[in-house]
N, C-alpha and C. Protein backbone atom coordinates (compact mmCIF):
# COMPACT_ATOMS: atom_id res chain seq x y z
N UNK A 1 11.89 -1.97 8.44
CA UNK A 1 10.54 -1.88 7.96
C UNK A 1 9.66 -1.07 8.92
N UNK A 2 9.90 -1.38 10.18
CA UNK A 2 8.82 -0.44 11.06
C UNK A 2 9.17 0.59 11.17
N UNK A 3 10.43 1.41 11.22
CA UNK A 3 10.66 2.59 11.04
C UNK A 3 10.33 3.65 9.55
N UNK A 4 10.46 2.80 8.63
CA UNK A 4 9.69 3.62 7.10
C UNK A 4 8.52 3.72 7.88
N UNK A 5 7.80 2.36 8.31
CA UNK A 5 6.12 2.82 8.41
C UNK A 5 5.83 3.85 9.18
N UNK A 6 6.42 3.85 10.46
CA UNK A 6 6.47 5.12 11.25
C UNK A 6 6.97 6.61 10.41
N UNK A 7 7.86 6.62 9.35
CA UNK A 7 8.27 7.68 8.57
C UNK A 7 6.99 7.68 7.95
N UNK A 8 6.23 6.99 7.45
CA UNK A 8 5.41 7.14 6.43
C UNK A 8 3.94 7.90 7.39
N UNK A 9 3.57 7.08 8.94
CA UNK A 9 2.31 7.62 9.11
C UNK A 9 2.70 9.24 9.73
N UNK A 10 4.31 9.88 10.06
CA UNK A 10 4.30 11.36 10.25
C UNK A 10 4.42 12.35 9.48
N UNK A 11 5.05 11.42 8.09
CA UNK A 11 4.81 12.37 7.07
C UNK A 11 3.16 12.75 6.28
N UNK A 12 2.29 11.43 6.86
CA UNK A 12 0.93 11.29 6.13
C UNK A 12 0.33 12.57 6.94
N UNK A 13 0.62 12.51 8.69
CA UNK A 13 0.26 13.85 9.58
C UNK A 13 0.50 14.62 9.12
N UNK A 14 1.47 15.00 8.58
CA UNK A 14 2.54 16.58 7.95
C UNK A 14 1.35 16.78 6.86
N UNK A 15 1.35 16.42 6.46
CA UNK A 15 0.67 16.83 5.13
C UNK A 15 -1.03 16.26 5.66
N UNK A 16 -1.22 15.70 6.04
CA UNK A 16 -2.71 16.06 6.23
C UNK A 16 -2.81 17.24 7.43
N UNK A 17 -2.25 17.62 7.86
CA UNK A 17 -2.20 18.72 8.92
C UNK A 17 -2.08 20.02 8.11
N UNK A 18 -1.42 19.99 7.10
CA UNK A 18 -1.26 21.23 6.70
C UNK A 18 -2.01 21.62 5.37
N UNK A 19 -3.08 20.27 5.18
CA UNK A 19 -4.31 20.16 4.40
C UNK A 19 -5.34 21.03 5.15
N UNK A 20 -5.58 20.13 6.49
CA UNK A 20 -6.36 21.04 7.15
C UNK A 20 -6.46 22.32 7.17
N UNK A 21 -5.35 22.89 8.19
CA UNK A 21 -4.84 24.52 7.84
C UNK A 21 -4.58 25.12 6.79
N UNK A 22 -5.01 24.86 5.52
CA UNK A 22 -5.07 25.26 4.42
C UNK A 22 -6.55 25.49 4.48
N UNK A 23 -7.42 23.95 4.68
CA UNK A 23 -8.88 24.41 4.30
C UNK A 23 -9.44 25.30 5.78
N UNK A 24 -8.84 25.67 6.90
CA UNK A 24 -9.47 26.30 7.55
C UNK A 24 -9.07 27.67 6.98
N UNK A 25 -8.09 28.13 6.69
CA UNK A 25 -7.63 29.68 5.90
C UNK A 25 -8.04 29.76 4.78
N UNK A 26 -8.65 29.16 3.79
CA UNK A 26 -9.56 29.38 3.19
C UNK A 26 -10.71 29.47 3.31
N UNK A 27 -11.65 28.56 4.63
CA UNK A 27 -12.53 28.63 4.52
C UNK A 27 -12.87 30.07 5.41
N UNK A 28 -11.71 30.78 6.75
CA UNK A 28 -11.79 31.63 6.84
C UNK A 28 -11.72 32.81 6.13
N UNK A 29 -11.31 32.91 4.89
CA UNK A 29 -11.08 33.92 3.93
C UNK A 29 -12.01 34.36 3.23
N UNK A 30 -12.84 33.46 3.21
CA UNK A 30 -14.23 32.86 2.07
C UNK A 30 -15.79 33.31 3.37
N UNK A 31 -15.14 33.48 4.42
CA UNK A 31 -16.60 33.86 5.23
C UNK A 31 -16.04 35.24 5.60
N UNK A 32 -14.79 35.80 5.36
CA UNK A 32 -14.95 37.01 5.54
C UNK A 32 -15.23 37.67 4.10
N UNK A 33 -14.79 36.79 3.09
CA UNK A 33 -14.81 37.99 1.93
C UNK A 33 -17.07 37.91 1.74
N UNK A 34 -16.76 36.88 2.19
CA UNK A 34 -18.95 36.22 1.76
C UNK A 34 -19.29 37.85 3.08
N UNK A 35 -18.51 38.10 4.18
CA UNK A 35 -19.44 39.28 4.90
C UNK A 35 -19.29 40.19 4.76
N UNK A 36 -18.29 40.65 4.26
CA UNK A 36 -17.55 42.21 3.50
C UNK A 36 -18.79 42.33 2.33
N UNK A 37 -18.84 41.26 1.78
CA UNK A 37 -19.89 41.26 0.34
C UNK A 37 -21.50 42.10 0.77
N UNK A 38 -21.32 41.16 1.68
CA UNK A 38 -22.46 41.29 2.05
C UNK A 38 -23.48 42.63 2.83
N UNK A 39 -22.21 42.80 3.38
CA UNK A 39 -22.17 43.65 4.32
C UNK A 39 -21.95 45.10 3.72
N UNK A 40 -21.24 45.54 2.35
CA UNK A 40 -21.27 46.32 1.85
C UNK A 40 -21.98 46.63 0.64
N UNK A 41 -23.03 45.61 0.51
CA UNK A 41 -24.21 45.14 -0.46
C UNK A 41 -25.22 46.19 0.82
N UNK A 42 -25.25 46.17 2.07
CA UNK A 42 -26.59 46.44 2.72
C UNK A 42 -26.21 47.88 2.69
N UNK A 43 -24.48 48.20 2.79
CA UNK A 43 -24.65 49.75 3.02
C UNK A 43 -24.73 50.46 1.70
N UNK A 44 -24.52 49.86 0.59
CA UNK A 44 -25.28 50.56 -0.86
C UNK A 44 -26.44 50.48 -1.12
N UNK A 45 -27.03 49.88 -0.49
CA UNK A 45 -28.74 49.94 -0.63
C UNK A 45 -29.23 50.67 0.40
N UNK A 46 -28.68 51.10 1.59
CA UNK A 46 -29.10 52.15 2.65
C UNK A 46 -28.69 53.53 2.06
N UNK A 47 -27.66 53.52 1.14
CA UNK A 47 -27.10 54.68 0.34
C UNK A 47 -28.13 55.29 -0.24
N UNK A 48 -28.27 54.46 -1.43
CA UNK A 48 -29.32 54.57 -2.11
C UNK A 48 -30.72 54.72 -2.04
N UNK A 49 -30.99 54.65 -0.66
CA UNK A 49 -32.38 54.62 0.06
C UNK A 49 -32.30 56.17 0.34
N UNK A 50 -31.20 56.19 1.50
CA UNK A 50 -31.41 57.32 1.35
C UNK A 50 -31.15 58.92 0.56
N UNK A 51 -30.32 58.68 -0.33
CA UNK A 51 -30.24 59.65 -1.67
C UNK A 51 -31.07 59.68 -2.47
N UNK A 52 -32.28 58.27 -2.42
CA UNK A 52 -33.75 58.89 -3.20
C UNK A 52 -34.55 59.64 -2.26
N UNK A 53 -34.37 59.54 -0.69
CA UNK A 53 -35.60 60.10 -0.47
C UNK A 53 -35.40 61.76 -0.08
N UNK A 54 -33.46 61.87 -0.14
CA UNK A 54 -33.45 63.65 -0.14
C UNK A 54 -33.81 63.81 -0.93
N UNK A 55 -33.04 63.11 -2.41
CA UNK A 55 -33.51 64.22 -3.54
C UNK A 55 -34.90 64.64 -3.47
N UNK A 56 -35.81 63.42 -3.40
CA UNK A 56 -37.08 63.66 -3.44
C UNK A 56 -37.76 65.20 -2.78
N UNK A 57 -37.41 65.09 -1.61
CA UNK A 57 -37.85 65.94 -0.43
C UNK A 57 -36.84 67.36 -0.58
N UNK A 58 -36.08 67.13 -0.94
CA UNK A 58 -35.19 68.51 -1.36
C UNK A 58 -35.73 69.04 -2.44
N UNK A 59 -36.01 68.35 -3.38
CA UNK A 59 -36.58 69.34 -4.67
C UNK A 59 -37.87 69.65 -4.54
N UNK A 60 -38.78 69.69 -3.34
CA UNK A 60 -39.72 70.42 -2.79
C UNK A 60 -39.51 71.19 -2.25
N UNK A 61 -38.34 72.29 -1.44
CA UNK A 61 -37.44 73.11 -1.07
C UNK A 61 -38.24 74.50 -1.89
N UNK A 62 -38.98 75.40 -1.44
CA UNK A 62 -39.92 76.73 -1.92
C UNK A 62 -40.72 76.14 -3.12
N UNK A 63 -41.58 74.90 -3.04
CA UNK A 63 -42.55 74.33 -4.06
C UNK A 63 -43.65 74.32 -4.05
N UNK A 64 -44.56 74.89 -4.38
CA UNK A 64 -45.96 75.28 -4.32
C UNK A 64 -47.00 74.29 -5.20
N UNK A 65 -47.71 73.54 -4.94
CA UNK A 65 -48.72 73.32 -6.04
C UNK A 65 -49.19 74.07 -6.86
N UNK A 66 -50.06 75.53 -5.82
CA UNK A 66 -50.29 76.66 -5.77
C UNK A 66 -49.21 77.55 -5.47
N UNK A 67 -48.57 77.85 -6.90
CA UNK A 67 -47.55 79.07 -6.40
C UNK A 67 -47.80 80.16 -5.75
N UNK A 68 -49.48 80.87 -6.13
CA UNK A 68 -49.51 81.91 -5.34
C UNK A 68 -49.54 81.97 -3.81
N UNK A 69 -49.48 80.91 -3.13
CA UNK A 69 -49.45 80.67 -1.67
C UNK A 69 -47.90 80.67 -1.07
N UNK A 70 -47.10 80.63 -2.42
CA UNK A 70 -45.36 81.05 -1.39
C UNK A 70 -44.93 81.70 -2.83
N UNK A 71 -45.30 83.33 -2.77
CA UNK A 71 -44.79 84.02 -3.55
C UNK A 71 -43.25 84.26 -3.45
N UNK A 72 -42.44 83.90 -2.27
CA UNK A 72 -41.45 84.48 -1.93
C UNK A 72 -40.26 83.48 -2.08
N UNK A 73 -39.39 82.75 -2.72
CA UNK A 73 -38.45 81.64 -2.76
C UNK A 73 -37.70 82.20 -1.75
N UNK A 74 -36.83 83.30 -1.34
CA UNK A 74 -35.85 83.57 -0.17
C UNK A 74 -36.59 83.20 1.07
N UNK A 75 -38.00 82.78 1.25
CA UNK A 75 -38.23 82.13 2.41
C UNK A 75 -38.39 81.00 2.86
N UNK A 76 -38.20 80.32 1.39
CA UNK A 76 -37.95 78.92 2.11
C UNK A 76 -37.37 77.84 2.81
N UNK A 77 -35.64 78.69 3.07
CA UNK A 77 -35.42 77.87 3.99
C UNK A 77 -35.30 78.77 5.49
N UNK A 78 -35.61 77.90 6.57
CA UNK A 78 -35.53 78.82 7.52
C UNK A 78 -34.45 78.20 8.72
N UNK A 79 -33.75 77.52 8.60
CA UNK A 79 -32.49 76.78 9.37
C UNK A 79 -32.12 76.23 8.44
N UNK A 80 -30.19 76.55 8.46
CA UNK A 80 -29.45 76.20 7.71
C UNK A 80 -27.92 76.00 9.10
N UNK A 81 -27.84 74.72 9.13
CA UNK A 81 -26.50 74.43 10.26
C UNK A 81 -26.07 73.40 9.37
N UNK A 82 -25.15 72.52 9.99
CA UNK A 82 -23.85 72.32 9.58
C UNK A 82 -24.37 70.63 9.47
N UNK A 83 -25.34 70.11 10.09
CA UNK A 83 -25.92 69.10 10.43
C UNK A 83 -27.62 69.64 10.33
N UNK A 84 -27.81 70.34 9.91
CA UNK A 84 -29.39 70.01 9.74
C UNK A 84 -30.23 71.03 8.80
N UNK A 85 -31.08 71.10 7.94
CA UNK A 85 -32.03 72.13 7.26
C UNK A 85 -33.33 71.95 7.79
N UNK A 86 -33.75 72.64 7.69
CA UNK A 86 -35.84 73.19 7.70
C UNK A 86 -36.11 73.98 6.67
N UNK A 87 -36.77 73.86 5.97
CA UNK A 87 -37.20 74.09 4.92
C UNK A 87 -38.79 74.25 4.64
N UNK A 88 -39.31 74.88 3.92
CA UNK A 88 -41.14 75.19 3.89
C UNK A 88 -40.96 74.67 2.27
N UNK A 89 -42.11 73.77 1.74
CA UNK A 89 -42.37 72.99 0.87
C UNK A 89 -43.64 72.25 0.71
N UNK A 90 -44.44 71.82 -0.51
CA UNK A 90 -45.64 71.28 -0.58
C UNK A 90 -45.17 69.73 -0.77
N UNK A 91 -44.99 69.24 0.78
CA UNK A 91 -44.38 67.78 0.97
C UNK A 91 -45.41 66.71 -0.02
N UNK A 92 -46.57 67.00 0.20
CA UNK A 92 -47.50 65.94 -0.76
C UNK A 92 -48.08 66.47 -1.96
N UNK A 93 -47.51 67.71 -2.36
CA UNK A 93 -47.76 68.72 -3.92
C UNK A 93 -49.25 68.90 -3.55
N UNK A 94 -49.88 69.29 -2.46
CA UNK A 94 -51.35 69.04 -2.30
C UNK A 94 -51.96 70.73 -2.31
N UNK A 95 -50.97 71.62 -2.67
CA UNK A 95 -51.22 72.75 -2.80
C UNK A 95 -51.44 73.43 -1.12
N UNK A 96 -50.61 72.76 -0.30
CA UNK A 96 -50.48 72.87 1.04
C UNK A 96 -48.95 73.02 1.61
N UNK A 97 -48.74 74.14 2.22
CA UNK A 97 -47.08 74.29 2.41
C UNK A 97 -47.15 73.58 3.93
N UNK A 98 -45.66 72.65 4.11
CA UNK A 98 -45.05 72.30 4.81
C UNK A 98 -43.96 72.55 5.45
N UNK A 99 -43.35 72.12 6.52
CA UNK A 99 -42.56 72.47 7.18
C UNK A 99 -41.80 71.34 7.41
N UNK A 100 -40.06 71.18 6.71
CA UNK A 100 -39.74 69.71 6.10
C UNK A 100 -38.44 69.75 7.27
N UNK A 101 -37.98 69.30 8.15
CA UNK A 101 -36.66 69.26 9.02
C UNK A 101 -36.26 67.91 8.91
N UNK A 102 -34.84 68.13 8.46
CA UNK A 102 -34.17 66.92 8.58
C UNK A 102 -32.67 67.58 9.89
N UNK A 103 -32.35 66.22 10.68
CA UNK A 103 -31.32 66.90 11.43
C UNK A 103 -30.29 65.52 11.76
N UNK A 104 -29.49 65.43 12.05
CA UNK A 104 -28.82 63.91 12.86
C UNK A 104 -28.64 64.35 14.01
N UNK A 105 -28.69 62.99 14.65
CA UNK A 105 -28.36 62.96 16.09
C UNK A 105 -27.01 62.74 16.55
N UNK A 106 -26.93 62.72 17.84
CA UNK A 106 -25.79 61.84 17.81
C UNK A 106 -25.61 60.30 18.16
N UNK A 107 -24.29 59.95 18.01
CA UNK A 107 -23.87 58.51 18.36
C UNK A 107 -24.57 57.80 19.67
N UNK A 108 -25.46 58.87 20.22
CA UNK A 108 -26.07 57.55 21.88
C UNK A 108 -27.50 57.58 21.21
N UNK A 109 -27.86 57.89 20.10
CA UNK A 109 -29.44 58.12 19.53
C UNK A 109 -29.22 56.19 18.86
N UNK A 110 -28.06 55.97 18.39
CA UNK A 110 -28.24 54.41 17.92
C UNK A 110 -27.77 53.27 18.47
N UNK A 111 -28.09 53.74 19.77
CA UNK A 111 -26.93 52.65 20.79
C UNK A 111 -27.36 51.31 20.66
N UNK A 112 -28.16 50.77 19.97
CA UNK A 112 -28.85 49.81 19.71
C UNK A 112 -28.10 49.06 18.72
N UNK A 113 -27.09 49.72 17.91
CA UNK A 113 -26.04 49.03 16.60
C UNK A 113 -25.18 48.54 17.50
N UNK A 114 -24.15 47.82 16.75
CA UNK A 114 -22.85 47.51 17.37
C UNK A 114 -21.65 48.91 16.90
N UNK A 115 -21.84 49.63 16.08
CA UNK A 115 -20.95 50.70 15.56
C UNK A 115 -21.12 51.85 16.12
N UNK A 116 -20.03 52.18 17.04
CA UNK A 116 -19.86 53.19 17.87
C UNK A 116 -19.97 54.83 17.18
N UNK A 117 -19.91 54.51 15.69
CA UNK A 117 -19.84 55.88 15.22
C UNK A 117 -21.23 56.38 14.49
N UNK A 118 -22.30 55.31 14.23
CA UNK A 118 -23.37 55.61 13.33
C UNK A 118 -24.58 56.46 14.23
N UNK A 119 -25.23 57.14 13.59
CA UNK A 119 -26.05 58.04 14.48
C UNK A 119 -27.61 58.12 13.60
N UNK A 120 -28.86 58.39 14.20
CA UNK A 120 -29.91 57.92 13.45
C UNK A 120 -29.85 59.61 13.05
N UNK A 121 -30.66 59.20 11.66
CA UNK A 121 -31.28 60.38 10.73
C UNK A 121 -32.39 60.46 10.79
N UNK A 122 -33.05 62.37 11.54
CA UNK A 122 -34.60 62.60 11.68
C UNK A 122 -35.06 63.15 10.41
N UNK A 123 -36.87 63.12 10.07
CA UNK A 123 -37.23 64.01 9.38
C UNK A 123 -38.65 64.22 10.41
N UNK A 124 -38.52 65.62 10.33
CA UNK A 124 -39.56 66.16 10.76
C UNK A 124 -40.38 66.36 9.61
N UNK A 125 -41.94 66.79 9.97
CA UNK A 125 -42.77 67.08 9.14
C UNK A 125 -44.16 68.29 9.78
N UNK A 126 -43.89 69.29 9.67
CA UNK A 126 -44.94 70.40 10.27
C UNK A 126 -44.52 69.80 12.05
N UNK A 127 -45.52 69.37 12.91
CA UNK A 127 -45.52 69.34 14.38
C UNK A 127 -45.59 67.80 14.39
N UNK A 128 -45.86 66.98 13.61
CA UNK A 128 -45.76 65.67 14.13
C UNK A 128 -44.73 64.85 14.49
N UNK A 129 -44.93 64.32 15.03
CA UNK A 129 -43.43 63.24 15.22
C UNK A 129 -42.25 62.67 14.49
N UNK A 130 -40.95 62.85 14.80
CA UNK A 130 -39.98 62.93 14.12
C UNK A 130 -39.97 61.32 12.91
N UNK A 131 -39.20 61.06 12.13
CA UNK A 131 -39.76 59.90 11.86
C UNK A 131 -37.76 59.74 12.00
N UNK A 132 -37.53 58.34 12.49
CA UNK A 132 -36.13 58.22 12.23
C UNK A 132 -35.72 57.07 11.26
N UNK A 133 -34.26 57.27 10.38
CA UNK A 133 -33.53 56.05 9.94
C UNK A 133 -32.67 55.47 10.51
N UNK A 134 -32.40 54.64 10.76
CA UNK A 134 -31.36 53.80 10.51
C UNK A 134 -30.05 53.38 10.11
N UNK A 135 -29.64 54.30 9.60
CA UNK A 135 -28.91 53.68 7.81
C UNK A 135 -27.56 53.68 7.98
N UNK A 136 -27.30 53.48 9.12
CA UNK A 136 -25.66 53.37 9.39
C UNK A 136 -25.09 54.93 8.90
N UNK A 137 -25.62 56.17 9.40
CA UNK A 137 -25.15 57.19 8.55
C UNK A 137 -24.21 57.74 9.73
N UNK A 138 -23.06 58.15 9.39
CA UNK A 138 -22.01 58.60 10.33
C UNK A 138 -21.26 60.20 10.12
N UNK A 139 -21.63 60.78 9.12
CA UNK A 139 -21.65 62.14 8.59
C UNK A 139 -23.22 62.37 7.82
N UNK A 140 -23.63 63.75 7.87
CA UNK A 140 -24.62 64.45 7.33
C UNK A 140 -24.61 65.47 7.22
N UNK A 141 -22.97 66.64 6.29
CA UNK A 141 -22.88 67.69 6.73
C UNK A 141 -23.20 68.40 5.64
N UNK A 142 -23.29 69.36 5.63
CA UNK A 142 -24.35 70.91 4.51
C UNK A 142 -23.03 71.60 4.31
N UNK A 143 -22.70 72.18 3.46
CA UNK A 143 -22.27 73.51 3.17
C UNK A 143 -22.86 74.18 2.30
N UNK A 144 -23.06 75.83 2.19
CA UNK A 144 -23.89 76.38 1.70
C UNK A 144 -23.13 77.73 1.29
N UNK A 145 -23.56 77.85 -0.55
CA UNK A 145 -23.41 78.75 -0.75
C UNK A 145 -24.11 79.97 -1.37
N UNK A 146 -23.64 81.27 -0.59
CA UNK A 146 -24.50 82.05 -1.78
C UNK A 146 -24.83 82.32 -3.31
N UNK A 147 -25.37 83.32 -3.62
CA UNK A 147 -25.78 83.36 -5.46
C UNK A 147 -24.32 83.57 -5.96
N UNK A 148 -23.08 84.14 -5.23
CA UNK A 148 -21.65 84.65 -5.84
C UNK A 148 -21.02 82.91 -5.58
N UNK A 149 -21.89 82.21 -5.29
CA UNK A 149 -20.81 80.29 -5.14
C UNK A 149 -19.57 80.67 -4.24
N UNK A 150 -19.96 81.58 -3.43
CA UNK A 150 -19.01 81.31 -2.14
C UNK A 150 -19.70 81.07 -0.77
N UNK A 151 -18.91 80.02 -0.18
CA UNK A 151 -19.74 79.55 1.05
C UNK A 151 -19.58 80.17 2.04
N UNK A 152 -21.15 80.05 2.75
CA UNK A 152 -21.30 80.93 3.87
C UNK A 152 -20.40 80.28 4.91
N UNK A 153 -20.24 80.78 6.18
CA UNK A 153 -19.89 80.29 7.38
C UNK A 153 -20.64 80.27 8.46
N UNK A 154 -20.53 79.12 9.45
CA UNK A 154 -21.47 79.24 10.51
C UNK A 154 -21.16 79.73 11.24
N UNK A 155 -22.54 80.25 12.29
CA UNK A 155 -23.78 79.98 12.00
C UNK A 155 -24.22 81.04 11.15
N UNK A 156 -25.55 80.21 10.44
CA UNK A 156 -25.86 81.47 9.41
C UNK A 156 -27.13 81.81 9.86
N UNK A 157 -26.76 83.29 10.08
CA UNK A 157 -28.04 83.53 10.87
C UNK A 157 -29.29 84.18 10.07
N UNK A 158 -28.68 84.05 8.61
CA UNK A 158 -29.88 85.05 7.78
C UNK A 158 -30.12 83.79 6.81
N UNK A 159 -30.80 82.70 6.49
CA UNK A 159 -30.55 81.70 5.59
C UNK A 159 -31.06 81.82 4.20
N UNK A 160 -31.74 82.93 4.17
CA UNK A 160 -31.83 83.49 2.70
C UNK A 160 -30.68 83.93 2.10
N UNK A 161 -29.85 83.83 2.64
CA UNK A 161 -28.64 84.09 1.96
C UNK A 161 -28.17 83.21 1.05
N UNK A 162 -28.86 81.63 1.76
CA UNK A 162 -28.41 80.42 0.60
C UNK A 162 -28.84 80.47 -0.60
N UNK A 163 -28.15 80.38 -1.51
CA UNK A 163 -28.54 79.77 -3.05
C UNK A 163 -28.05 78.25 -3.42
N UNK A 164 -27.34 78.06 -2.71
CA UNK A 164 -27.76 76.45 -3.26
C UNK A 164 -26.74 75.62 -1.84
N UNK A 165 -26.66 74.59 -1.91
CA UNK A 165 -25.82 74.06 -0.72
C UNK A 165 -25.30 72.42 -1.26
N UNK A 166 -23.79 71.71 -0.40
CA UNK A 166 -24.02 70.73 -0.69
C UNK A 166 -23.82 69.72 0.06
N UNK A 167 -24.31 68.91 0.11
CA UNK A 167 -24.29 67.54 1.22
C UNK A 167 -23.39 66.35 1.48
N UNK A 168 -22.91 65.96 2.07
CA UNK A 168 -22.01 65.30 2.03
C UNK A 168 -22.30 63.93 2.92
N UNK A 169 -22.58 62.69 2.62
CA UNK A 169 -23.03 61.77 3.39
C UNK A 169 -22.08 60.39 3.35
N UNK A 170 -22.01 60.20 4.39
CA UNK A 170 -21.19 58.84 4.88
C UNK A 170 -21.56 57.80 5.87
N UNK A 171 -21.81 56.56 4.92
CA UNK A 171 -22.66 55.37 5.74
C UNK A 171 -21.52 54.41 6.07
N UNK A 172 -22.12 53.95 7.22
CA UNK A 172 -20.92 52.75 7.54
C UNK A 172 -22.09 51.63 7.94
N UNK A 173 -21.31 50.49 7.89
CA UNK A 173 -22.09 48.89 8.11
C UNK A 173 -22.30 48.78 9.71
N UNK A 174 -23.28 48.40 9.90
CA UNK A 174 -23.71 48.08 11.34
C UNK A 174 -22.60 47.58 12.31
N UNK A 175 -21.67 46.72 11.69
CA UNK A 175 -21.13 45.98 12.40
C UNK A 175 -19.54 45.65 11.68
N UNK A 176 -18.78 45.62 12.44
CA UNK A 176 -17.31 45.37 11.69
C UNK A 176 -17.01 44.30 11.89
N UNK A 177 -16.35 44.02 10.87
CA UNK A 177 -15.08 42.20 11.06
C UNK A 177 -13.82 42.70 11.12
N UNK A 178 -13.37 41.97 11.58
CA UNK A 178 -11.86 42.43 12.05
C UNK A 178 -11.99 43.91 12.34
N UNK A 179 -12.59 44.51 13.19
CA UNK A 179 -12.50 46.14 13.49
C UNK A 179 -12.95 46.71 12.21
N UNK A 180 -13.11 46.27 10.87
CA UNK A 180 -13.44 46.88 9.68
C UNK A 180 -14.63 47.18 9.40
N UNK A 181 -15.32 48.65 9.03
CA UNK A 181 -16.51 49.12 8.85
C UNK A 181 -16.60 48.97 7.07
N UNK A 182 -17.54 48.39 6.61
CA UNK A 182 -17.75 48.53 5.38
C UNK A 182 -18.50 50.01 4.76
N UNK A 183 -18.00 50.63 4.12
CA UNK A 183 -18.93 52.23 4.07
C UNK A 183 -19.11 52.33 2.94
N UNK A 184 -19.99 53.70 2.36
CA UNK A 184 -20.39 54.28 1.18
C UNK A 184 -20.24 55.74 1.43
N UNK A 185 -20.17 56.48 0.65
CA UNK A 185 -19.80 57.96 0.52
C UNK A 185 -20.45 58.67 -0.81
N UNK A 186 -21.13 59.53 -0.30
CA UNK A 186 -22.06 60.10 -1.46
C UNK A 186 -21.94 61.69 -1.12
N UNK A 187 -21.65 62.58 -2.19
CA UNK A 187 -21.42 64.03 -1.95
C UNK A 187 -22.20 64.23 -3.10
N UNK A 188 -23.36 65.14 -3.24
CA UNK A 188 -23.65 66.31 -4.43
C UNK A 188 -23.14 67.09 -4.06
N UNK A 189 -22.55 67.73 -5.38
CA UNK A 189 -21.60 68.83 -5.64
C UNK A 189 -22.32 70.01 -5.24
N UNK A 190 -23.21 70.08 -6.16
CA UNK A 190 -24.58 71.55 -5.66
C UNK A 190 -25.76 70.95 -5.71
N UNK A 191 -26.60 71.12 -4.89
CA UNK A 191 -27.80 70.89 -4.75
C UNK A 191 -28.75 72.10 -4.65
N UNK A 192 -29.15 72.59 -5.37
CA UNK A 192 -30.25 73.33 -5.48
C UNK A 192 -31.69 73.36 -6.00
N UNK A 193 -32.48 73.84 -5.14
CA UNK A 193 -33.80 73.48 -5.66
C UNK A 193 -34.19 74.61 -6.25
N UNK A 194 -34.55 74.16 -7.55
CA UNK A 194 -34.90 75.16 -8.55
C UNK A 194 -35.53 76.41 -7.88
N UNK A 195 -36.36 76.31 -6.86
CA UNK A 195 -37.58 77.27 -6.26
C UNK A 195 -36.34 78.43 -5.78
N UNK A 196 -35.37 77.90 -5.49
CA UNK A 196 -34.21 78.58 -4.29
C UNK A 196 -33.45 79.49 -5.56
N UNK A 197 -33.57 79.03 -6.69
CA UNK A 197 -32.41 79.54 -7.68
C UNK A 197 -33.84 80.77 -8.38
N UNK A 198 -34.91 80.80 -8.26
CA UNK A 198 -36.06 81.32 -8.74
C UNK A 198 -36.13 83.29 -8.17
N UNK A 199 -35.65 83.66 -8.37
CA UNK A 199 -35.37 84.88 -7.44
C UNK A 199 -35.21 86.17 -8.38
């Protein structure tokens, strides 16, 4: 009799032991899939943040309130690199031309994340102060082609040469689990601002 009972309280261990370690691997499974969720919930809304506010600011790219104040569309962009545009545009349609720079930095501009690869995104505006994002962005690269849709090569030192260009952007999550970056990836094919195709 005392030996069943002893059979009985190591088999009750066996199996409540491997109850446990069941609910801890689930409950670990369930807080990584709850931060993956989560975590790739913040980098589609940083996506999306920022693909409204190029388009926005790109399709002001040679835009005049007052057209007669930028008769010329081949001058509106005036830096074209591989990582950054400047561009002249009526940023607030106020019938006032601007001077629009977007550029990335590099990886020691966000040393403030835990992700060794994300780098902040500037926009300049005429002479004032740069304004920066955030957004976990880890690529921001341009290619650009002329009116024949073949792409230039850098550096381009004449940027009227562009007729349209396209962007290629890649966000990653602040922070990884298990070494894993949660990301988003957004490419327009061509991006051109009507003003640029106006010629």
């Amino acid at each position: 009799m005392g030996s069943s009972t002893i059979l009985d309280i190591l088999g009750s261990l066996l199996i409540g032991g491997m109850i446990i370690v069941s609910i801890i691997t689930v409950n670990g499974n369930l807080a990584k899939i709850n931060y993956n969720y989560g975590s790739e919930m913040r980098v589609q809304e940083n996506l999306v943040t920022l693909v409204t506010l190029i388009e926005q600011d790109f399709r002001r790219i040679g835009y005049c309130a007052i057209p007669l104040k930028f008769p010329d569309p081949t001058k509106a962009l005036l830096l074209a690199t591989k990582n950054s545009i400047k561009f002249i545009g009526d940023y607030n349609a106020d019938g006032n031309l601007d001077t629009i720079y977007y550029y990335l930095g590099d990886t020691s501009t966000a040393r403030f994340t835990k992700n060794p690869h994300d780098k902040l995104l500037y926009k300049k505006i005429n002479s004032g102060n740069p304004t920066w994002y955030s957004l976990g962005v880890v690529t921001f690269d341009f290619t650009y082609y002329d009116a024949q849709a073949d792409s230039l090569a850098f550096p381009i030192s004449t940027p009227s040469q562009v007729y349209s260009f396209r962007l290629s952007v890649l966000l990653q999550s602040p922070e990884a689990y298990d070494t894993n970056y949660q990301y988003a990836y957004w490419r327009q094919l061509r991006l051109s601002a009507i003003n640029l195709r106006n010629r």
